[in-house]
PDB file of N, CA and C in Angstrom:
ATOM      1  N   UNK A   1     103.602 -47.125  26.486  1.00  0.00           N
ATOM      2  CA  UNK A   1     103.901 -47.913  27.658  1.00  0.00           C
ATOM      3  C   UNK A   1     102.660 -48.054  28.529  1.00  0.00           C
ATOM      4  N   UNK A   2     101.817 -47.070  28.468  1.00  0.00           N
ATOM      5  CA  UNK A   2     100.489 -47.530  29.580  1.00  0.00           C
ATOM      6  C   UNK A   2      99.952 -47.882  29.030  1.00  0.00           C
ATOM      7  N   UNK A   3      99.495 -48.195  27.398  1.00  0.00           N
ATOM      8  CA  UNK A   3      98.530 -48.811  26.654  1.00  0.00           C
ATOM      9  C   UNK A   3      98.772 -50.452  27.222  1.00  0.00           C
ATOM     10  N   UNK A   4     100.287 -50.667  27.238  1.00  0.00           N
ATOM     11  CA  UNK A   4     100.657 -51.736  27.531  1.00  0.00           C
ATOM     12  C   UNK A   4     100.285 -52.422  28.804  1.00  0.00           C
ATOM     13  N   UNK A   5     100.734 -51.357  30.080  1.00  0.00           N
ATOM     14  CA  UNK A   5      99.735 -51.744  31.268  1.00  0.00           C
ATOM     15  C   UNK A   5      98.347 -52.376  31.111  1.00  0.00           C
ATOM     16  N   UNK A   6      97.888 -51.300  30.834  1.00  0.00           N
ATOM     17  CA  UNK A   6      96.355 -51.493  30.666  1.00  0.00           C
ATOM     18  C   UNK A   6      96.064 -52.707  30.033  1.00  0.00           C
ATOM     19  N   UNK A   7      96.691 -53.130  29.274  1.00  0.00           N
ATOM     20  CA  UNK A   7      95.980 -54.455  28.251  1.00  0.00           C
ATOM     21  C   UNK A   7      96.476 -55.628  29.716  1.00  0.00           C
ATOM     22  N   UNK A   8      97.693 -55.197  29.976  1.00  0.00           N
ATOM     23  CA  UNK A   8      97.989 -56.403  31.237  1.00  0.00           C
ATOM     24  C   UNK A   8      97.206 -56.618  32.472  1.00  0.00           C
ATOM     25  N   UNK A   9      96.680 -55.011  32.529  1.00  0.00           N
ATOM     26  CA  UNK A   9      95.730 -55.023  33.717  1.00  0.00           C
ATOM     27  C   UNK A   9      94.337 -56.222  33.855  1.00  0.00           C
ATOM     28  N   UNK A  10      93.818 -55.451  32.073  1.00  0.00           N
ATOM     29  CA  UNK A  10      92.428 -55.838  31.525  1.00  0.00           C
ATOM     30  C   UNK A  10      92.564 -57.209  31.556  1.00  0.00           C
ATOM     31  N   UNK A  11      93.636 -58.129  31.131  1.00  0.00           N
ATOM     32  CA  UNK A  11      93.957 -59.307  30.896  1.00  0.00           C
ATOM     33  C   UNK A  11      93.507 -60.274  32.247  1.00  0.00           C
ATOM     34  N   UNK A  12      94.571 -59.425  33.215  1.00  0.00           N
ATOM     35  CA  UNK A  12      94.627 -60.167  34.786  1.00  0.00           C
ATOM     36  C   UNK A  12      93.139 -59.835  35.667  1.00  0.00           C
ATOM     37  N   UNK A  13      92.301 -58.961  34.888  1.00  0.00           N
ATOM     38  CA  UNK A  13      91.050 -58.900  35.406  1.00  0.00           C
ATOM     39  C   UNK A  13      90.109 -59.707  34.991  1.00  0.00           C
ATOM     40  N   UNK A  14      89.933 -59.992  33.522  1.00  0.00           N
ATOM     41  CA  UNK A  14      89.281 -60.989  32.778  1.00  0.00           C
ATOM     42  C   UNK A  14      89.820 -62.341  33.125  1.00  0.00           C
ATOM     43  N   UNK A  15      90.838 -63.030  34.042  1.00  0.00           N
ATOM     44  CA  UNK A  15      91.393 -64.503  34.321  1.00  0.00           C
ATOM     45  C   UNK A  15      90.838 -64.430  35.652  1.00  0.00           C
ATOM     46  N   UNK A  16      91.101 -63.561  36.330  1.00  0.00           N
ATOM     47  CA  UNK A  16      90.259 -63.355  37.470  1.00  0.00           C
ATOM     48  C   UNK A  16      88.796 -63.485  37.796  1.00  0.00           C
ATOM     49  N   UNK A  17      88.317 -62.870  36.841  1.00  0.00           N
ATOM     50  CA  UNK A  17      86.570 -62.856  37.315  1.00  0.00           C
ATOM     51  C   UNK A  17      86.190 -63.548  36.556  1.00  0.00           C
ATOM     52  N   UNK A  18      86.162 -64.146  35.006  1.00  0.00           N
ATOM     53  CA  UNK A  18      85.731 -65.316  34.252  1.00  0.00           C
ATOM     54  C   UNK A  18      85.423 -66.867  35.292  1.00  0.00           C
ATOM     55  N   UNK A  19      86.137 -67.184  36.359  1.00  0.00           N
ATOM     56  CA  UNK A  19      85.449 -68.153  37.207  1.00  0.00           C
ATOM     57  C   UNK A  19      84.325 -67.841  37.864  1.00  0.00           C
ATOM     58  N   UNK A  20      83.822 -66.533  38.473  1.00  0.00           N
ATOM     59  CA  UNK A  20      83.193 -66.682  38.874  1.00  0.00           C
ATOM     60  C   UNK A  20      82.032 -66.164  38.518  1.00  0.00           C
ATOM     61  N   UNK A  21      82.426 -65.553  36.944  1.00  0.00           N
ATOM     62  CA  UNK A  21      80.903 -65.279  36.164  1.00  0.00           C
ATOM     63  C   UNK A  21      80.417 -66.536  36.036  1.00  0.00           C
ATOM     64  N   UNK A  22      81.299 -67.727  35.694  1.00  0.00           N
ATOM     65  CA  UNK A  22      80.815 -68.790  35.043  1.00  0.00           C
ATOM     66  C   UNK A  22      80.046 -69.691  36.087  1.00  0.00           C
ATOM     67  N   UNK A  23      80.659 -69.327  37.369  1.00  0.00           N
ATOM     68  CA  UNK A  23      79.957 -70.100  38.672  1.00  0.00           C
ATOM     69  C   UNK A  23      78.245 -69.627  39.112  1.00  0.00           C
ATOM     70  N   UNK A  24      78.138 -68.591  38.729  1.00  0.00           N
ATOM     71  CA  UNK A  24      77.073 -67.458  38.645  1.00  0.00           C
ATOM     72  C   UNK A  24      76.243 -68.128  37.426  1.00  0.00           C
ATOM     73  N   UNK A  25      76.430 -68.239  36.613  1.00  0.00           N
ATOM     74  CA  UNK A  25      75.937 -69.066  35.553  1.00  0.00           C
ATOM     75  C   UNK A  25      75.141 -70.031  35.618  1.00  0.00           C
ATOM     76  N   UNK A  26      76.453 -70.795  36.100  1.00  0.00           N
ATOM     77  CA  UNK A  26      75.789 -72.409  36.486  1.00  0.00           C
ATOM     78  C   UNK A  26      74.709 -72.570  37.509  1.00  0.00           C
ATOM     79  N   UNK A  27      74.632 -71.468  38.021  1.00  0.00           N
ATOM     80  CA  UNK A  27      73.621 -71.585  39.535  1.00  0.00           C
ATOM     81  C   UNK A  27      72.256 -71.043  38.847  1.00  0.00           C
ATOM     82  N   UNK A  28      72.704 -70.204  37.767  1.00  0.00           N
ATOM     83  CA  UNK A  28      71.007 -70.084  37.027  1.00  0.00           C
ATOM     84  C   UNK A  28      70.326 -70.711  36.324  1.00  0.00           C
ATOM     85  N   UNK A  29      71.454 -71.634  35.619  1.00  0.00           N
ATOM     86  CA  UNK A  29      71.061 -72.485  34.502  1.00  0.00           C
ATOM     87  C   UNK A  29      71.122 -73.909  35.115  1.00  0.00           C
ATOM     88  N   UNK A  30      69.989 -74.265  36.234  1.00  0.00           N
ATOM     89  CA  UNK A  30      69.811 -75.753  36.346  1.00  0.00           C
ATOM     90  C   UNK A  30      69.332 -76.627  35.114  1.00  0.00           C
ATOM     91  N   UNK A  31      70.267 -77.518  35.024  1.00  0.00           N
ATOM     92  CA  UNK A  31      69.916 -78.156  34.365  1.00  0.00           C
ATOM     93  C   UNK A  31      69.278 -79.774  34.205  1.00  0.00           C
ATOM     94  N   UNK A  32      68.916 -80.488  33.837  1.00  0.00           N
ATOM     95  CA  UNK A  32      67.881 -81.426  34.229  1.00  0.00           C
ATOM     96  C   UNK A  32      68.294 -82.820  33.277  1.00  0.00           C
ATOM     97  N   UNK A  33      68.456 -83.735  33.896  1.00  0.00           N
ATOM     98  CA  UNK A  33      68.137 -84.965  32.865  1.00  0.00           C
ATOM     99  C   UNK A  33      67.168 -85.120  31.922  1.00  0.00           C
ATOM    100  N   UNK A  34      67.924 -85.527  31.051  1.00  0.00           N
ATOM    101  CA  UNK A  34      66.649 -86.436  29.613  1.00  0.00           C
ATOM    102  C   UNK A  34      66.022 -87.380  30.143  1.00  0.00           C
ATOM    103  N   UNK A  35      64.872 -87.720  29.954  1.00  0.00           N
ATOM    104  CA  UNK A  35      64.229 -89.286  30.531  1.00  0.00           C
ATOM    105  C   UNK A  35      64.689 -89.910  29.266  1.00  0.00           C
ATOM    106  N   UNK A  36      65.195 -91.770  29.681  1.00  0.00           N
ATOM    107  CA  UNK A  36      65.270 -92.671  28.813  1.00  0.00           C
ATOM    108  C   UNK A  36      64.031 -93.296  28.532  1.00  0.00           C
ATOM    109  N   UNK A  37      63.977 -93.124  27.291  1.00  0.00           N
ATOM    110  CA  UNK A  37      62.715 -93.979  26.704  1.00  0.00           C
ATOM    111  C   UNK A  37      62.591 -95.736  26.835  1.00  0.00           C
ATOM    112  N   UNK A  38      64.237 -95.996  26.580  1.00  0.00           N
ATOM    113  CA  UNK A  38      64.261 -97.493  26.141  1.00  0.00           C
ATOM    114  C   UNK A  38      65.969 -97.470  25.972  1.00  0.00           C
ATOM    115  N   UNK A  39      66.378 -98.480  26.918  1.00  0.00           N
ATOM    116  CA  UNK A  39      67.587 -99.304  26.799  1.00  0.00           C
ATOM    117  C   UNK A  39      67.990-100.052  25.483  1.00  0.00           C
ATOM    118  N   UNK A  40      69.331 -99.563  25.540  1.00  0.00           N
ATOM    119  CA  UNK A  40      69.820-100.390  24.515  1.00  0.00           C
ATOM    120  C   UNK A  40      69.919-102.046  24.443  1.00  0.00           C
ATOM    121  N   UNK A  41      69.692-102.131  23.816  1.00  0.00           N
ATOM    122  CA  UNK A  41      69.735-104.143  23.937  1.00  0.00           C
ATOM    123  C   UNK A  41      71.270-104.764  24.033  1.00  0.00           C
ATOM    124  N   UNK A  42      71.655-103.736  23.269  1.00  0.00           N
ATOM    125  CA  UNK A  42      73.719-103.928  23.331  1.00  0.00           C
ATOM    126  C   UNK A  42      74.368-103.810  24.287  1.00  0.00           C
ATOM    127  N   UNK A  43      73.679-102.682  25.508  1.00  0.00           N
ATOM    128  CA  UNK A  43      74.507-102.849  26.112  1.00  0.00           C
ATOM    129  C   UNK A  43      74.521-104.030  28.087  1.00  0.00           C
ATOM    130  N   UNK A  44      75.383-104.166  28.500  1.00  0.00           N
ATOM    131  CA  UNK A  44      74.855-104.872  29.677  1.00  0.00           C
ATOM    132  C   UNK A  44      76.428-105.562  29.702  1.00  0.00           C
ATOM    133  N   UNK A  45      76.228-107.130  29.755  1.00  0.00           N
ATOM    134  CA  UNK A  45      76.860-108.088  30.050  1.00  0.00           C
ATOM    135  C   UNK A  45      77.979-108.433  28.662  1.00  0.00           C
ATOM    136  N   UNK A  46      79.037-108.383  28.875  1.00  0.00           N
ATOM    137  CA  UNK A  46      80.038-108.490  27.930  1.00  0.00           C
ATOM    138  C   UNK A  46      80.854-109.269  28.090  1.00  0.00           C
ATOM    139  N   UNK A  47      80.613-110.315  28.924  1.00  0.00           N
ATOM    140  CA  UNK A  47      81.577-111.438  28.934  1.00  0.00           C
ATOM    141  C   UNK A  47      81.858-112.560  27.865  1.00  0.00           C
ATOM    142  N   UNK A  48      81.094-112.762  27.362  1.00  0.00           N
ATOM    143  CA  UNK A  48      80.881-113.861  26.227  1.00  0.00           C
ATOM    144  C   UNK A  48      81.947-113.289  24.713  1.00  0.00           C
ATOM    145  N   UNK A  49      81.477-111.550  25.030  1.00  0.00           N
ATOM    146  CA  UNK A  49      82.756-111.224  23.958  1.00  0.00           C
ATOM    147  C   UNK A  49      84.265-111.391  24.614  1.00  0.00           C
ATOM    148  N   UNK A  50      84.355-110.928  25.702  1.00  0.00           N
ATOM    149  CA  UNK A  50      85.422-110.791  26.264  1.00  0.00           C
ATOM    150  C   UNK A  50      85.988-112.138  26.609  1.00  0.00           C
ATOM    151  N   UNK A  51      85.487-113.654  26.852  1.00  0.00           N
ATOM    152  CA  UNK A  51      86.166-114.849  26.520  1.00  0.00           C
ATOM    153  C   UNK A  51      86.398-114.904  24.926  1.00  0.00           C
ATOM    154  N   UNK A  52      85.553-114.528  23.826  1.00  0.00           N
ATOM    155  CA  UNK A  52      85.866-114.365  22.223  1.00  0.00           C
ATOM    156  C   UNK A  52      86.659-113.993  22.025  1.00  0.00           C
ATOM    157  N   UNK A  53      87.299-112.279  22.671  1.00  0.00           N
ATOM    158  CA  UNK A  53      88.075-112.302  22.435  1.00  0.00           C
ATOM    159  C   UNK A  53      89.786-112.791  22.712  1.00  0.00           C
ATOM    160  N   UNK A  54      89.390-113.027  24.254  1.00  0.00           N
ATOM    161  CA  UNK A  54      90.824-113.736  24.848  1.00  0.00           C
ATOM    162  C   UNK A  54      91.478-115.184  23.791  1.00  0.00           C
ATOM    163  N   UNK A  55      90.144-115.579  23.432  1.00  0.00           N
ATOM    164  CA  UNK A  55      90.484-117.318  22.923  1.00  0.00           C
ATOM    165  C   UNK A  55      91.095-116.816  21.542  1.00  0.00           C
ATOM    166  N   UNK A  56      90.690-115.631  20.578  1.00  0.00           N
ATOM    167  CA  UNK A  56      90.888-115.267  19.337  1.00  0.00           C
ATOM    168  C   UNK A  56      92.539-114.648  19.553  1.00  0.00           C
ATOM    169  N   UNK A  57      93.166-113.924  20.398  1.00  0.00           N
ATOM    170  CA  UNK A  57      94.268-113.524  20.693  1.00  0.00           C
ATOM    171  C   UNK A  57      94.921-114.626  21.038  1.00  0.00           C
ATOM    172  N   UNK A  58      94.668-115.616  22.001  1.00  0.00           N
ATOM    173  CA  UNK A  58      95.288-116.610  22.238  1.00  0.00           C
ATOM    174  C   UNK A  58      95.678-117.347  21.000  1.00  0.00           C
ATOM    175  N   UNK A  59      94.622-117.901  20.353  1.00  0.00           N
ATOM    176  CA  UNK A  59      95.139-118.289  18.816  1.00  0.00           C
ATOM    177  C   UNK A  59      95.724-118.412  18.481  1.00  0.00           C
ATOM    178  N   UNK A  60      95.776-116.756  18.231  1.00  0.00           N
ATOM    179  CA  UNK A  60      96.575-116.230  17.264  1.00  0.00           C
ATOM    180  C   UNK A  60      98.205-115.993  17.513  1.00  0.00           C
ATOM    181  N   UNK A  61      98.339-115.756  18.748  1.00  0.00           N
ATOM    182  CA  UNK A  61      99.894-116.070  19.570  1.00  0.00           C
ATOM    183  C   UNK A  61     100.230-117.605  19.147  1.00  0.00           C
ATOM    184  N   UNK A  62      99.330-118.524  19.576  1.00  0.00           N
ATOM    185  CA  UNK A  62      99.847-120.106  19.521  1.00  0.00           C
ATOM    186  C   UNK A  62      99.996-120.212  17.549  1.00  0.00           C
ATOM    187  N   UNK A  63      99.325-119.734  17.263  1.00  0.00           N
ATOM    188  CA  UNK A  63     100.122-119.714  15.511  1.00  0.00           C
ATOM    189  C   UNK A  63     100.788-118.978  15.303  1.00  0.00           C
ATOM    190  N   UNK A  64     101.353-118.140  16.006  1.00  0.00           N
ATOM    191  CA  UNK A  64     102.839-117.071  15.270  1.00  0.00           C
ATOM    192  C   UNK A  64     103.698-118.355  15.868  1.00  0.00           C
ATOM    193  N   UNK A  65     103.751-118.595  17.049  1.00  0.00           N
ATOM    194  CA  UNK A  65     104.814-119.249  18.067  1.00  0.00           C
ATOM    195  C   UNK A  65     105.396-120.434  17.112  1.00  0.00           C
ATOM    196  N   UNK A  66     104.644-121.507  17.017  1.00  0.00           N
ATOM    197  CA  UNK A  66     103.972-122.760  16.532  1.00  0.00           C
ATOM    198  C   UNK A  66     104.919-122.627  14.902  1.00  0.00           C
ATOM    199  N   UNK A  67     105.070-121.626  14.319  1.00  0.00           N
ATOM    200  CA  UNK A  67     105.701-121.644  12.951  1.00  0.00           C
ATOM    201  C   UNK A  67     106.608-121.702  12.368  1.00  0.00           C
ATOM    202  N   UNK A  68     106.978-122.958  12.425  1.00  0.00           N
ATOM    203  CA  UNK A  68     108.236-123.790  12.219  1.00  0.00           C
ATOM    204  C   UNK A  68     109.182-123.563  11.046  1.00  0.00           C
ATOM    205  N   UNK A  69     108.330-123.265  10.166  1.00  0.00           N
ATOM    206  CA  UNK A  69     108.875-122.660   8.788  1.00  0.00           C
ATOM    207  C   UNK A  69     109.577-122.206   8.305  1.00  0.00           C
ATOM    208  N   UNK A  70     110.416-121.194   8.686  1.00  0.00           N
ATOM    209  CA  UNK A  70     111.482-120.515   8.794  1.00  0.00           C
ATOM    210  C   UNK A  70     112.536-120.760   8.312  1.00  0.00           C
ATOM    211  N   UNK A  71     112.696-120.807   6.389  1.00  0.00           N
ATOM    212  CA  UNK A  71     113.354-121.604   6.180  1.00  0.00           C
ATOM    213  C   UNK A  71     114.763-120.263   5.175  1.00  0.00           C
ATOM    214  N   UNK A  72     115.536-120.332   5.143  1.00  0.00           N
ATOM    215  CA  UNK A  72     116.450-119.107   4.536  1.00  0.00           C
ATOM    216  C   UNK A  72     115.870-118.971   3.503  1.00  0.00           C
ATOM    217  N   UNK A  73     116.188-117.871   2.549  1.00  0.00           N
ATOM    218  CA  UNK A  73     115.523-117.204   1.267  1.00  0.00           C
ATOM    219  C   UNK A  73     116.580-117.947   0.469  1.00  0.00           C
ATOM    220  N   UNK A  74     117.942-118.426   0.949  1.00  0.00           N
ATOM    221  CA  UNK A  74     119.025-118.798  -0.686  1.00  0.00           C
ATOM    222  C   UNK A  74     119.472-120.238  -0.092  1.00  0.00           C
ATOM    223  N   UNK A  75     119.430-120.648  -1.250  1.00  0.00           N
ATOM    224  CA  UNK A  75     120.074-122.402  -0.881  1.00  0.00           C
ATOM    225  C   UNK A  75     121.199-122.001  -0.462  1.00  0.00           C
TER     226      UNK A  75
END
């Protein structure tokens, strides 16, 4: 029965102080940005896809809608 304590104790001591080892941590270990060498060319302005894709969805709605076909499987 006190082995049992004890592990509950050890438990509620380790949830306890694990924040503020880790805060202790972080205050030693500054850490620093990478310098960018060079921008991606991809990224930036995305509108030209984003009308591509509206008009390609649109489409594709106006041909499901549009499909008249629908004709029974048995004479």
């Amino acid at each position: 029965m006190k082995l049992r304590e004890l592990a509950a104790a050890v438990a509620a001591l380790t949830l306890t102080a694990s924040p503020v080892i880790a805060q202790a941590a972080e205050t030693e270990l500054s850490r620093t940005a990478a310098p960018v060498a060079g921008e991606s060319q991809f990224g930036g302005d995305s509108t030209l896809l984003l009308i591509l894709a509206v008009l390609l969805i649109g489409g594709g709605i106006a041909l499901l809608a549009s499909n008249k076909s629908d004709k029974p499987a048995s004479p």
